[in-house]
C-alpha atoms as a PDB file:
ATOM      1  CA  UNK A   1       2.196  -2.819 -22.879  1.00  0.00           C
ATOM      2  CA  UNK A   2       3.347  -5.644 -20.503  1.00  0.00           C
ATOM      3  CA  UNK A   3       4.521  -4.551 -16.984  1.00  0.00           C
ATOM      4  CA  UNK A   4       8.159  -4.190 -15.553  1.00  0.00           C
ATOM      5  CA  UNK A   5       8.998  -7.765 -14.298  1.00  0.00           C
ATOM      6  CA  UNK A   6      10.233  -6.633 -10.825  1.00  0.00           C
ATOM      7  CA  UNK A   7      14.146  -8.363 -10.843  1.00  0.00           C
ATOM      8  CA  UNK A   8      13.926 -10.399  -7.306  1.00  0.00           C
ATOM      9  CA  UNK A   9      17.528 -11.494  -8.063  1.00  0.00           C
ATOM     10  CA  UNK A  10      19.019  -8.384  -8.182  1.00  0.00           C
ATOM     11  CA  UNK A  11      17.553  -6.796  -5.983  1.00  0.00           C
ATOM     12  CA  UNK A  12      18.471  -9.677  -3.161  1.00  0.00           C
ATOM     13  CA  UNK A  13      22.027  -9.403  -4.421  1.00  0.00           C
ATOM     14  CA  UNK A  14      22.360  -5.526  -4.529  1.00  0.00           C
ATOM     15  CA  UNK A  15      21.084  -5.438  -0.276  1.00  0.00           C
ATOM     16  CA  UNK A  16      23.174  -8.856   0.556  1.00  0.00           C
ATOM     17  CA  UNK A  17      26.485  -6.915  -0.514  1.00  0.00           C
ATOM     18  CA  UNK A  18      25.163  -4.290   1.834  1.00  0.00           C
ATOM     19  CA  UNK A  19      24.513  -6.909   4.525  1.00  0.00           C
ATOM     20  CA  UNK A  20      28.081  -8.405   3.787  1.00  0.00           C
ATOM     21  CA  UNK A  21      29.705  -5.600   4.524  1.00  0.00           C
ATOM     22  CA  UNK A  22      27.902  -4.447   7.349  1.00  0.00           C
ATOM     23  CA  UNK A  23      28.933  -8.001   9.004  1.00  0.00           C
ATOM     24  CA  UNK A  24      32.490  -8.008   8.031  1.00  0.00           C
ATOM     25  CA  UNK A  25      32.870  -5.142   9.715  1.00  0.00           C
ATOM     26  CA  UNK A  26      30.983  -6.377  13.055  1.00  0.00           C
ATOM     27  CA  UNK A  27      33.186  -9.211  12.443  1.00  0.00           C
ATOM     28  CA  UNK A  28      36.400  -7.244  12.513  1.00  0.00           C
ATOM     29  CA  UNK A  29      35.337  -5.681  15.618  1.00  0.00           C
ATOM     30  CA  UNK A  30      35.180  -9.140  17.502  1.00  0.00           C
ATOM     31  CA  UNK A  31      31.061  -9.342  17.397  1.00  0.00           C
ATOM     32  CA  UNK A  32      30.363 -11.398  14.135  1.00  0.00           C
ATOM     33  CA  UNK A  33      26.534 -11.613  13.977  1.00  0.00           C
ATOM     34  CA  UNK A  34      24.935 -15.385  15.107  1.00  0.00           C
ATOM     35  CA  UNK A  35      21.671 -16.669  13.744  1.00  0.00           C
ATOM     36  CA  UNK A  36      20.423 -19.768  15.581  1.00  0.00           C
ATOM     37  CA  UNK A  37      17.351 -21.835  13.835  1.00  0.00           C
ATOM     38  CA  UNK A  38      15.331 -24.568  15.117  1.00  0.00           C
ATOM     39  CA  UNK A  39      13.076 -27.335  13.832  1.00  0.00           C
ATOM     40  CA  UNK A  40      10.909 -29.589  15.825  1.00  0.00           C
ATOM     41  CA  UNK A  41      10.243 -32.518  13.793  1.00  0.00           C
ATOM     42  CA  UNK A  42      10.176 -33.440  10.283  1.00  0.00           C
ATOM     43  CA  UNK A  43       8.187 -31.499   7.807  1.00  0.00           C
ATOM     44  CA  UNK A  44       9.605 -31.382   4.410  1.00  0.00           C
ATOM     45  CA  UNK A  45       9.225 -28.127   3.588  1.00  0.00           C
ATOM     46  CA  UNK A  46      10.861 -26.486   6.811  1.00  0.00           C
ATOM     47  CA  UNK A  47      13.964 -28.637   6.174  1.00  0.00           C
ATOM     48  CA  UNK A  48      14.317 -26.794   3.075  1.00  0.00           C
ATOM     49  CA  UNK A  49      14.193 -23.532   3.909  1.00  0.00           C
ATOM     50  CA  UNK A  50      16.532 -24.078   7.406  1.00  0.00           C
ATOM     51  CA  UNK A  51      18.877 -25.455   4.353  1.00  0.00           C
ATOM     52  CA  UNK A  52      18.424 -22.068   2.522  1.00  0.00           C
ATOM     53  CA  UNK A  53      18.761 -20.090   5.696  1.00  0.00           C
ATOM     54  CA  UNK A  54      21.685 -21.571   6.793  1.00  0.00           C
ATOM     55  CA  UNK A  55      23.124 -21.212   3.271  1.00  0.00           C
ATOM     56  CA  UNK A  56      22.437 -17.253   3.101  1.00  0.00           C
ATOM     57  CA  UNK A  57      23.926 -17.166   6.686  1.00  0.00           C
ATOM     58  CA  UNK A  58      27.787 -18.675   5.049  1.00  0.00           C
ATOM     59  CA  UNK A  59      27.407 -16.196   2.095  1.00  0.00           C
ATOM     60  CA  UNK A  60      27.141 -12.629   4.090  1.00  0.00           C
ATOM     61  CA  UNK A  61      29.501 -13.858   6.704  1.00  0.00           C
ATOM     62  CA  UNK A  62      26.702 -14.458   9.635  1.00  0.00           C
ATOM     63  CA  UNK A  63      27.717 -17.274  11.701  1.00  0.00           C
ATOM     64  CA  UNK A  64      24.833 -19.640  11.606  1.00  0.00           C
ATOM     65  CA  UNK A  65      23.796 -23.206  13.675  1.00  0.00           C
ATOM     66  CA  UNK A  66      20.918 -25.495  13.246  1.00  0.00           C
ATOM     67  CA  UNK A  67      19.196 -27.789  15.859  1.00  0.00           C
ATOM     68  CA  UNK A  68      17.081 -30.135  14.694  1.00  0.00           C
ATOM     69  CA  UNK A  69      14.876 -31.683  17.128  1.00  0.00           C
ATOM     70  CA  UNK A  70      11.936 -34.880  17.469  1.00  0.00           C
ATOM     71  CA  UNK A  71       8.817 -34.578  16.745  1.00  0.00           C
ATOM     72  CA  UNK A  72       8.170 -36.000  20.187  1.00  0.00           C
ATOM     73  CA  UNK A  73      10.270 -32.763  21.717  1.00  0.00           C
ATOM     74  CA  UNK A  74       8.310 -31.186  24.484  1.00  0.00           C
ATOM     75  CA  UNK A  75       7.353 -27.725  25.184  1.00  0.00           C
ATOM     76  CA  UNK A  76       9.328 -27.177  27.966  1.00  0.00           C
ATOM     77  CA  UNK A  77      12.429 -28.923  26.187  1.00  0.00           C
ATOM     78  CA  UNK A  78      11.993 -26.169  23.728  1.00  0.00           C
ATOM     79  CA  UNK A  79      11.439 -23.317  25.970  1.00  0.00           C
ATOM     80  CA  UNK A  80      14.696 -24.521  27.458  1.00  0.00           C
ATOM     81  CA  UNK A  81      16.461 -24.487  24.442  1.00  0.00           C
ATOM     82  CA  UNK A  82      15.582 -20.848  23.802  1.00  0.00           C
ATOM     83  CA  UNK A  83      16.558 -19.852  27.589  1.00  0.00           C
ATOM     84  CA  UNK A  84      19.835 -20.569  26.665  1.00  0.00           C
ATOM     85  CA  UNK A  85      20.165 -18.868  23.390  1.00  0.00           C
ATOM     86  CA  UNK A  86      18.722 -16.407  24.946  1.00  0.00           C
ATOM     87  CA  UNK A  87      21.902 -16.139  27.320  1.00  0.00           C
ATOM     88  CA  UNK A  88      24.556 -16.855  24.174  1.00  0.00           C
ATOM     89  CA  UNK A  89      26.457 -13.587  23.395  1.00  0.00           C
ATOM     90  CA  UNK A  90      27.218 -14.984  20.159  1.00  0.00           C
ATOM     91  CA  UNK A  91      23.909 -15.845  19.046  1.00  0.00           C
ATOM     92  CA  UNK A  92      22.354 -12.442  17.925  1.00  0.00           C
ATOM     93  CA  UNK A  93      19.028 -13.421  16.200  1.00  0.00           C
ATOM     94  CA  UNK A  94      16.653 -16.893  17.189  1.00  0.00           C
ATOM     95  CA  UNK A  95      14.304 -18.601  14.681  1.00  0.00           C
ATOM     96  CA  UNK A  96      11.641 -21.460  15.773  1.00  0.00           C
ATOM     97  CA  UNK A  97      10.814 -22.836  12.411  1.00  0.00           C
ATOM     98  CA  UNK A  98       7.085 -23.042  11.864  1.00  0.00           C
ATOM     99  CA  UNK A  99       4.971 -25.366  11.604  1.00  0.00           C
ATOM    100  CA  UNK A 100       5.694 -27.051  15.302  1.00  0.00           C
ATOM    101  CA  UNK A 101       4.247 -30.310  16.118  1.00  0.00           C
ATOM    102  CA  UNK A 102       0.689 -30.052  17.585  1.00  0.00           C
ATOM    103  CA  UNK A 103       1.521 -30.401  20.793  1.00  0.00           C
ATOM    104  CA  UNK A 104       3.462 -27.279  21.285  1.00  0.00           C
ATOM    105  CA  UNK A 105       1.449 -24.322  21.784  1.00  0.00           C
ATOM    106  CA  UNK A 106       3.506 -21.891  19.244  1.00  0.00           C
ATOM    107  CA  UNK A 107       2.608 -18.569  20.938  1.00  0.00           C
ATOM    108  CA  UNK A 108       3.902 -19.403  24.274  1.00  0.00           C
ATOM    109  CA  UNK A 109       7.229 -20.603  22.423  1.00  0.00           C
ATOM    110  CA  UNK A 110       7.305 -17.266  20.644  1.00  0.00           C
ATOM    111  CA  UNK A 111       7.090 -15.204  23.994  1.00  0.00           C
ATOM    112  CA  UNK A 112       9.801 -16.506  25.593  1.00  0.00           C
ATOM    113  CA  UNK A 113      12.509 -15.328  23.151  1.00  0.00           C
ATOM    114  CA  UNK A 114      14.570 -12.273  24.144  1.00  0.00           C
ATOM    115  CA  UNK A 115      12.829  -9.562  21.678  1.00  0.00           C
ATOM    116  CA  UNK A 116      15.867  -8.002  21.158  1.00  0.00           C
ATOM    117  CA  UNK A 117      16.696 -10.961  19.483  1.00  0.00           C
ATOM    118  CA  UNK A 118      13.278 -12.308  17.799  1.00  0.00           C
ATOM    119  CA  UNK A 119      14.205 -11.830  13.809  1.00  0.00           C
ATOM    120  CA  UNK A 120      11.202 -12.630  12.523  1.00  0.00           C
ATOM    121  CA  UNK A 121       9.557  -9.743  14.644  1.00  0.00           C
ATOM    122  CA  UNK A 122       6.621 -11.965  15.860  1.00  0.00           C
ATOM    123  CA  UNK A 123       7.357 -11.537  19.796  1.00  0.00           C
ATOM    124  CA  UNK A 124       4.428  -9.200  21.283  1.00  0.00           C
ATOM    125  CA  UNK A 125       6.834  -6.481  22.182  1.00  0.00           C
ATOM    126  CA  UNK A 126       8.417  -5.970  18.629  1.00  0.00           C
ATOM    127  CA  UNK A 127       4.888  -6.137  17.225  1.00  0.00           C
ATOM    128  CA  UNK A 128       3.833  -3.925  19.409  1.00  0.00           C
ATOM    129  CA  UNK A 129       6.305  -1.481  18.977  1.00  0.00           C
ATOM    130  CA  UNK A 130       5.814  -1.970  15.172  1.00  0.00           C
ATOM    131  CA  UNK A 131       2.078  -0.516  15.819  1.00  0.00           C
ATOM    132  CA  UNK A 132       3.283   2.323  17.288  1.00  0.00           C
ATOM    133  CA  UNK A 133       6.235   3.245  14.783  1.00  0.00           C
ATOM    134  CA  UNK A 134       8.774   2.693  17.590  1.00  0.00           C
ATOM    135  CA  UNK A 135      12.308   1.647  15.683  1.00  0.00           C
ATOM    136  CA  UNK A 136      13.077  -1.766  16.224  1.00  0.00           C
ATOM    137  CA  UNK A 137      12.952  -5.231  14.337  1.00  0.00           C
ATOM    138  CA  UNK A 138      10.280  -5.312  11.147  1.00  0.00           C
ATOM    139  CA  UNK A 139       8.614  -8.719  10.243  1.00  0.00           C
ATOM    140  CA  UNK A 140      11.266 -10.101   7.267  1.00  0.00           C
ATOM    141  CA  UNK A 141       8.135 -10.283   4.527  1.00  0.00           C
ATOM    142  CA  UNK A 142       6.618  -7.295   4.859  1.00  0.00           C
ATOM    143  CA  UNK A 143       9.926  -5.401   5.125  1.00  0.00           C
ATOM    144  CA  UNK A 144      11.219  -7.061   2.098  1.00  0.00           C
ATOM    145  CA  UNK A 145       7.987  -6.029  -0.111  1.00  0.00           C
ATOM    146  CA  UNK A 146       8.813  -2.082   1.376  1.00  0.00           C
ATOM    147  CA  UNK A 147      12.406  -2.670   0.250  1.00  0.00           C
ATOM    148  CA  UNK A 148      11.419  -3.627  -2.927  1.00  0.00           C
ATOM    149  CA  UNK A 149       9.101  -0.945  -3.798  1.00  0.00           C
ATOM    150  CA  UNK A 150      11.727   1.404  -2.950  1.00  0.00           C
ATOM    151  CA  UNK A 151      14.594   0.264  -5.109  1.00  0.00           C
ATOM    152  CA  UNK A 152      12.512   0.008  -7.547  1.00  0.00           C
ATOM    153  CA  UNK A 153      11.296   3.364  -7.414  1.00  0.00           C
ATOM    154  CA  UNK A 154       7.828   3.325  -6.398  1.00  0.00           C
ATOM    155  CA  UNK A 155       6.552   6.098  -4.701  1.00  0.00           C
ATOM    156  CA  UNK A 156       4.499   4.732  -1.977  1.00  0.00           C
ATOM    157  CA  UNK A 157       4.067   8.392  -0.111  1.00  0.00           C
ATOM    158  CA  UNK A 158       0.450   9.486  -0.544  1.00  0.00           C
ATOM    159  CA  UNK A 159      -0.594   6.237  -2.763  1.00  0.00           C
ATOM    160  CA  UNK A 160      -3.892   4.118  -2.097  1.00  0.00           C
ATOM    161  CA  UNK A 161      -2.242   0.683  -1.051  1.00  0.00           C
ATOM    162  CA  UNK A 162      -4.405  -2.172  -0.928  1.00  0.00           C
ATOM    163  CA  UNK A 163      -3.616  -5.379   1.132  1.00  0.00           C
ATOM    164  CA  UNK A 164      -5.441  -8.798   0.174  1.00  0.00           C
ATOM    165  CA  UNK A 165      -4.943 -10.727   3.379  1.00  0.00           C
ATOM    166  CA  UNK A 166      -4.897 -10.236   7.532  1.00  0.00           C
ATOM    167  CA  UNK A 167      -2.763 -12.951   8.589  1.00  0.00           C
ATOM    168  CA  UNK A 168      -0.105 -11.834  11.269  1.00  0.00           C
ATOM    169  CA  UNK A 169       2.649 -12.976   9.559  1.00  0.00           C
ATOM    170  CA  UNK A 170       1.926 -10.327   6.220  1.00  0.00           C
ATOM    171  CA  UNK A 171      -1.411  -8.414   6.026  1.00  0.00           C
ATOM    172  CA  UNK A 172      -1.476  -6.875   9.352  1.00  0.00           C
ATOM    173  CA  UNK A 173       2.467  -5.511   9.911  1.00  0.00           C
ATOM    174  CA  UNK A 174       2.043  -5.166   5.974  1.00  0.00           C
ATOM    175  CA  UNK A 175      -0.657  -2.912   6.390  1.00  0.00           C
ATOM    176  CA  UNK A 176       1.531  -0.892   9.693  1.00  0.00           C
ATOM    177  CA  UNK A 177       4.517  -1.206   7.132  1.00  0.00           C
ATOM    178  CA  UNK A 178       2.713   1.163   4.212  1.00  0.00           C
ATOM    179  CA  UNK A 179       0.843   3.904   6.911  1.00  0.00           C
ATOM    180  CA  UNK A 180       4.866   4.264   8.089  1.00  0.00           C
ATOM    181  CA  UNK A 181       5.837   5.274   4.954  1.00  0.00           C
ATOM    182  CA  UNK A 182       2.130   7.578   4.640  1.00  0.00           C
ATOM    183  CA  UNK A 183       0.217   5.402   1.971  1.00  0.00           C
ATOM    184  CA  UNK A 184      -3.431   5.102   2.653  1.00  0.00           C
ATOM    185  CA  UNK A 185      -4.222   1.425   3.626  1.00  0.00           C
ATOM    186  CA  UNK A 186      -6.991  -0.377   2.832  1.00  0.00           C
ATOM    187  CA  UNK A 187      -6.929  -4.181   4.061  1.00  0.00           C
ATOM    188  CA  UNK A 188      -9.285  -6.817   1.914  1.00  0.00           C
ATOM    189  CA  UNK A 189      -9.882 -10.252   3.364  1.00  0.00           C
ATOM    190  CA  UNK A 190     -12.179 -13.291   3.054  1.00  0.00           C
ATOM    191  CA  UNK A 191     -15.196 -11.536   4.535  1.00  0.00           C
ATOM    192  CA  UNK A 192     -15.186  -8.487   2.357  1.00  0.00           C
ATOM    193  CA  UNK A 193     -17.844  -8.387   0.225  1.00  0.00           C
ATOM    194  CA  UNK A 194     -16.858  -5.986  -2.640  1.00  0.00           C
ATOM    195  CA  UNK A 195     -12.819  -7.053  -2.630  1.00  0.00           C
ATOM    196  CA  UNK A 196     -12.836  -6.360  -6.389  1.00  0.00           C
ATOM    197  CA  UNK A 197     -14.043  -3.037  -5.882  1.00  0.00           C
ATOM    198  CA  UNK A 198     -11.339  -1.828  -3.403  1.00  0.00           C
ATOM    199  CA  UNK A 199      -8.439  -4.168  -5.153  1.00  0.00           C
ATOM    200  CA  UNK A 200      -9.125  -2.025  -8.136  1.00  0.00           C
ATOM    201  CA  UNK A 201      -8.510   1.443  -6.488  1.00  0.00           C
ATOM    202  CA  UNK A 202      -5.024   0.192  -5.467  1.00  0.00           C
ATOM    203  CA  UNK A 203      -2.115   2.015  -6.653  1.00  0.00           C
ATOM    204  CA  UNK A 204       0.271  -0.384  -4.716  1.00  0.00           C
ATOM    205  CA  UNK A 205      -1.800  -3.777  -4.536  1.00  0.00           C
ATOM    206  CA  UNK A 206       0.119  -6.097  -2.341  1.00  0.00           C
ATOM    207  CA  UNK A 207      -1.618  -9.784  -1.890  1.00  0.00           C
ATOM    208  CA  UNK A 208      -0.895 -12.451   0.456  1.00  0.00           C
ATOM    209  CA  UNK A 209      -3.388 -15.271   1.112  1.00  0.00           C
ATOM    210  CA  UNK A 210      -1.876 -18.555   0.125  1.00  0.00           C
ATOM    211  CA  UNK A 211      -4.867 -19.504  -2.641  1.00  0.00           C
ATOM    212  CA  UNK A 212      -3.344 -19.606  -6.342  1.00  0.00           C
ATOM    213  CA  UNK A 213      -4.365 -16.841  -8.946  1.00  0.00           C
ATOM    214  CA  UNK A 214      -7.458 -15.286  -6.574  1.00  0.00           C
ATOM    215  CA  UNK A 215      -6.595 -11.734  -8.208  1.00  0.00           C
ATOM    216  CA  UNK A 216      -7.126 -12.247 -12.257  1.00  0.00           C
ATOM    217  CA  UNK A 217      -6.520  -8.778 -14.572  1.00  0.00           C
ATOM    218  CA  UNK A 218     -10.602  -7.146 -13.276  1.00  0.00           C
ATOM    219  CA  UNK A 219      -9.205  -6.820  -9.982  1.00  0.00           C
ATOM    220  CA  UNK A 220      -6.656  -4.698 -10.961  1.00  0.00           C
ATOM    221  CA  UNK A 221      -6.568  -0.932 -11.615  1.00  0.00           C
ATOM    222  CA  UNK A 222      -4.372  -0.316 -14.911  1.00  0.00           C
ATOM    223  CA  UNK A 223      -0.815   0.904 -14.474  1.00  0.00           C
ATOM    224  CA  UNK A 224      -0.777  -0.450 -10.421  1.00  0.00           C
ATOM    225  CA  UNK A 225       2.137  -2.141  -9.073  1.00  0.00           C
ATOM    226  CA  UNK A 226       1.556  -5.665  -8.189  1.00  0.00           C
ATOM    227  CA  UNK A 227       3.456  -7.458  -5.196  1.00  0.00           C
ATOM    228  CA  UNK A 228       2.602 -11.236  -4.858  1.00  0.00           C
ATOM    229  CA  UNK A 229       3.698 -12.547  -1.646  1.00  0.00           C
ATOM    230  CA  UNK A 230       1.796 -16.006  -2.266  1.00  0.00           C
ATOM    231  CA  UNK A 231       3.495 -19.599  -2.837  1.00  0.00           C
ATOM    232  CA  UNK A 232       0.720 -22.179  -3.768  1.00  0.00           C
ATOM    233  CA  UNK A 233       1.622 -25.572  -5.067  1.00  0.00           C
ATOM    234  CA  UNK A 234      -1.624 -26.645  -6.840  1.00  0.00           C
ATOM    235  CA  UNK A 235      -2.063 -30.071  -8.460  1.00  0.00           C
ATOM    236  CA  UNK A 236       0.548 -29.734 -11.666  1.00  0.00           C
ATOM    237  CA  UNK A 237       2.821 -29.406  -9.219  1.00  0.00           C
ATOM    238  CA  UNK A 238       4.283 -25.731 -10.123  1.00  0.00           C
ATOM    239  CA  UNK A 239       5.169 -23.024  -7.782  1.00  0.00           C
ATOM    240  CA  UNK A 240       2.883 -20.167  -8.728  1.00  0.00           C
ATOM    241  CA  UNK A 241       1.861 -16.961  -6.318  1.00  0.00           C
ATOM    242  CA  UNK A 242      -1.934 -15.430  -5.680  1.00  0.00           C
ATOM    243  CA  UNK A 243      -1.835 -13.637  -8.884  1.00  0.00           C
ATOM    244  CA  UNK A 244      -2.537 -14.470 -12.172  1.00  0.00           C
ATOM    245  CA  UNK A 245       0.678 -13.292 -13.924  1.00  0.00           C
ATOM    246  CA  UNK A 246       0.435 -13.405 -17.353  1.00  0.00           C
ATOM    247  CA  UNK A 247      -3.137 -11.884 -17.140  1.00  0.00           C
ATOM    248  CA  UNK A 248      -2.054  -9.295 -14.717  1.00  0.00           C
ATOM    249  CA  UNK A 249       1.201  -8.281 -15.699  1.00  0.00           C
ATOM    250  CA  UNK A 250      -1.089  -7.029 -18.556  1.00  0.00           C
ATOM    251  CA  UNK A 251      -2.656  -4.383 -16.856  1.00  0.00           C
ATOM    252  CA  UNK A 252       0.112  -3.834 -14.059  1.00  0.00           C
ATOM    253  CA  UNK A 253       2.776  -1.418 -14.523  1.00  0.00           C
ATOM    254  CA  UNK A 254       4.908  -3.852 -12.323  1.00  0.00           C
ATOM    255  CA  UNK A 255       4.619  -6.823 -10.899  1.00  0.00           C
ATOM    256  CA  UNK A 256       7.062  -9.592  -8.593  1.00  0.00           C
ATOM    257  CA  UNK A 257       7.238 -13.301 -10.021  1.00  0.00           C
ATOM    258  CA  UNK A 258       6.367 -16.275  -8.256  1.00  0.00           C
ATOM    259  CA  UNK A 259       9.109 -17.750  -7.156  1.00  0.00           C
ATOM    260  CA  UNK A 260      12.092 -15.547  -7.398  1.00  0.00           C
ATOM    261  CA  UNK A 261      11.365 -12.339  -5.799  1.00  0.00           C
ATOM    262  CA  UNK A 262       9.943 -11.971  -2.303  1.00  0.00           C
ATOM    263  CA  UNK A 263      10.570 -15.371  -0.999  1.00  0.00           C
ATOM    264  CA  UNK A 264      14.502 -14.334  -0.958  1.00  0.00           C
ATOM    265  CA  UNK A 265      14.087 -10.981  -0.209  1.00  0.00           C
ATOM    266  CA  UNK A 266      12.328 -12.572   3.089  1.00  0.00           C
ATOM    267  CA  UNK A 267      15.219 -14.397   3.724  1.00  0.00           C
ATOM    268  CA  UNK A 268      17.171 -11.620   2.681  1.00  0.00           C
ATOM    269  CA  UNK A 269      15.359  -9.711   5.516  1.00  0.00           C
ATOM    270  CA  UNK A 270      16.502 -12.156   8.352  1.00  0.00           C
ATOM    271  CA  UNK A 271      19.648 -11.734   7.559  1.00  0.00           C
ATOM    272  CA  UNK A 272      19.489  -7.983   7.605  1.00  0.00           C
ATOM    273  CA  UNK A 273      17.903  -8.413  11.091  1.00  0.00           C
ATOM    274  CA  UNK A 274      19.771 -10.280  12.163  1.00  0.00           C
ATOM    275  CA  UNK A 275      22.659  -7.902  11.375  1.00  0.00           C
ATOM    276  CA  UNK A 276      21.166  -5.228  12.670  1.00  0.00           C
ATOM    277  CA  UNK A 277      20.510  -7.161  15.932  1.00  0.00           C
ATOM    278  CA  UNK A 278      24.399  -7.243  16.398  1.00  0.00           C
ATOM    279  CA  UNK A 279      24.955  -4.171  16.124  1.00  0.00           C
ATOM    280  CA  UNK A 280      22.780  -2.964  18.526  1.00  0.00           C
ATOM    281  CA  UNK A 281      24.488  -5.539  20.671  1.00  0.00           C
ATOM    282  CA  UNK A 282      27.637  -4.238  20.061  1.00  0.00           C
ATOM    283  CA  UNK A 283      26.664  -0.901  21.061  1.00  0.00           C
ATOM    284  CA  UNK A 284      25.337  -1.906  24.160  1.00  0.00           C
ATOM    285  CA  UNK A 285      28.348  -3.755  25.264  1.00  0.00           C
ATOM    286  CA  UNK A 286      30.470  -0.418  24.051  1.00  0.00           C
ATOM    287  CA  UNK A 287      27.950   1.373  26.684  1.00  0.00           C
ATOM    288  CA  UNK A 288      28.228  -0.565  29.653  1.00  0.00           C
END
């Protein structure tokens, strides 16, 4: 019996009304959220998704602005830039598109943005607080994969979890994400020798390494729920994620299609940031 096709599309639509609302009524109370993005230079790619970010921002009511910037921008240019959203009351959330050019040291661009306003949860105080289960902003991917094993009905409490990948962007806050909600973690990456082994204990088998159909249907314990957080672009040309689908969905009870599932719910976690950024905002001015 083939697995549940996990419905990306409704899903995103379903938590977008949510985020709607939650912004119209910010809105009505003079503090209509603000997402600000910028992109250094001219990767193809990045344009793209500033174009779909921007777009999300109009539909849920988040006021949105885009800078686009040279290649040849400097570091400091940047850092400036920031400094100044970082003083701009109606700017709730800031985005520095990735990849920069080269010569901008990304990490030191990261650290100067107010972490009460970093949205993609990547400044050192939001992931720190994220290791120690402090409330605050979660990284958009991650989130979104939580989010959608939990309107979906998956019970993650008490379930073996397996994460194929450590990057800092998914497998680590991925890995933080499931212990919050008490899975057991296990985290598989390029060095581990017996990945198929521990992939195929996984009731929750989330994978996120960027190399097309690395898990086939033998690394994959029968009836598991399959999240594939990849987006390769091999030589045909065609989007496809880390997983073999049609081999996998096979064996999975559930699985997420590549594309149409948790690339918008990622963007669909920005925005909910970014909501919840103004809110807190609003509250604080209310305070003072």
């Amino acid at each position: 019996m083939s697995a549940q096709v996990i419905n990306g599309k409704e899903l995103v639509s379903s938590i977008r009304e949510e985020i709607r609302s939650d912004a119209a009524a910010l809105t009505a109370q003079g503090n209509q959220p603000g997402l600000v993005v910028v992109i250094v230079g001219e990767d193809a790619a990045s344009q793209v998704y500033v174009r779909n970010k921007a777009k999300a921002c109009d539909d849920v009511g988040i006021y949105s602005e885009v800078h686009r910037l040279p290649e040849n921008t400097t570091q400091q240019e940047l850092i400036a830039l920031i400094h100044k959203f970082n003083s701009d009351s109606r700017i709730n959330g800031i985005l520095v598109q990735s990849p920069l050019p080269k010569h901008i040291n990304e990490e030191a661009v990261v650290d100067e943005i107010d972490p009460l306003k970093d949205v993609d949860c990547f400044h050192p105080v939001n992931v720190g607080n994220l290791m120690i289960g402090k409330d605050g902003m979660k990284p958009c991917t991650p989130h979104g994969v939580i989010e959608i094993l939990k309107r979906t009905g998956v019970e993650i409490a008490g379930k073996h979890a397996v994460v194929v990948g450590r990057s800092n962007i998914v497998g680590k806050p991925m890995a933080m994400l499931l212990l919050r909600e008490h899975a057991t973690v296990s985290v598989v990456h390029s060095r581990t020798p017996n990945m198929e082994e521990i992939t195929k204990q996984a009731d929750i088998l989330v994978v996120a390494v960027g190399k097309a159909h690395l898990i086939k249907a033998h690394h994959v314990k029968p009836g598991a729920v399959v999240i594939d957080v990849g987006m390769n672009r091999p030589a045909d040309g065609k989007l496809t994620g880390d997983v073999d689908f049609e081999a996998v969905k096979e064996i999975a009870s559930a699985i997420t299609p590549v594309p149409g599932c948790v690339g918008p719910m990622t963007i669909t976690m920005l925005l909910r940031n970014t909501v919840d950024a103004a809110g807190l905002a609003a509250k604080a001015n209310v305070s003072v």
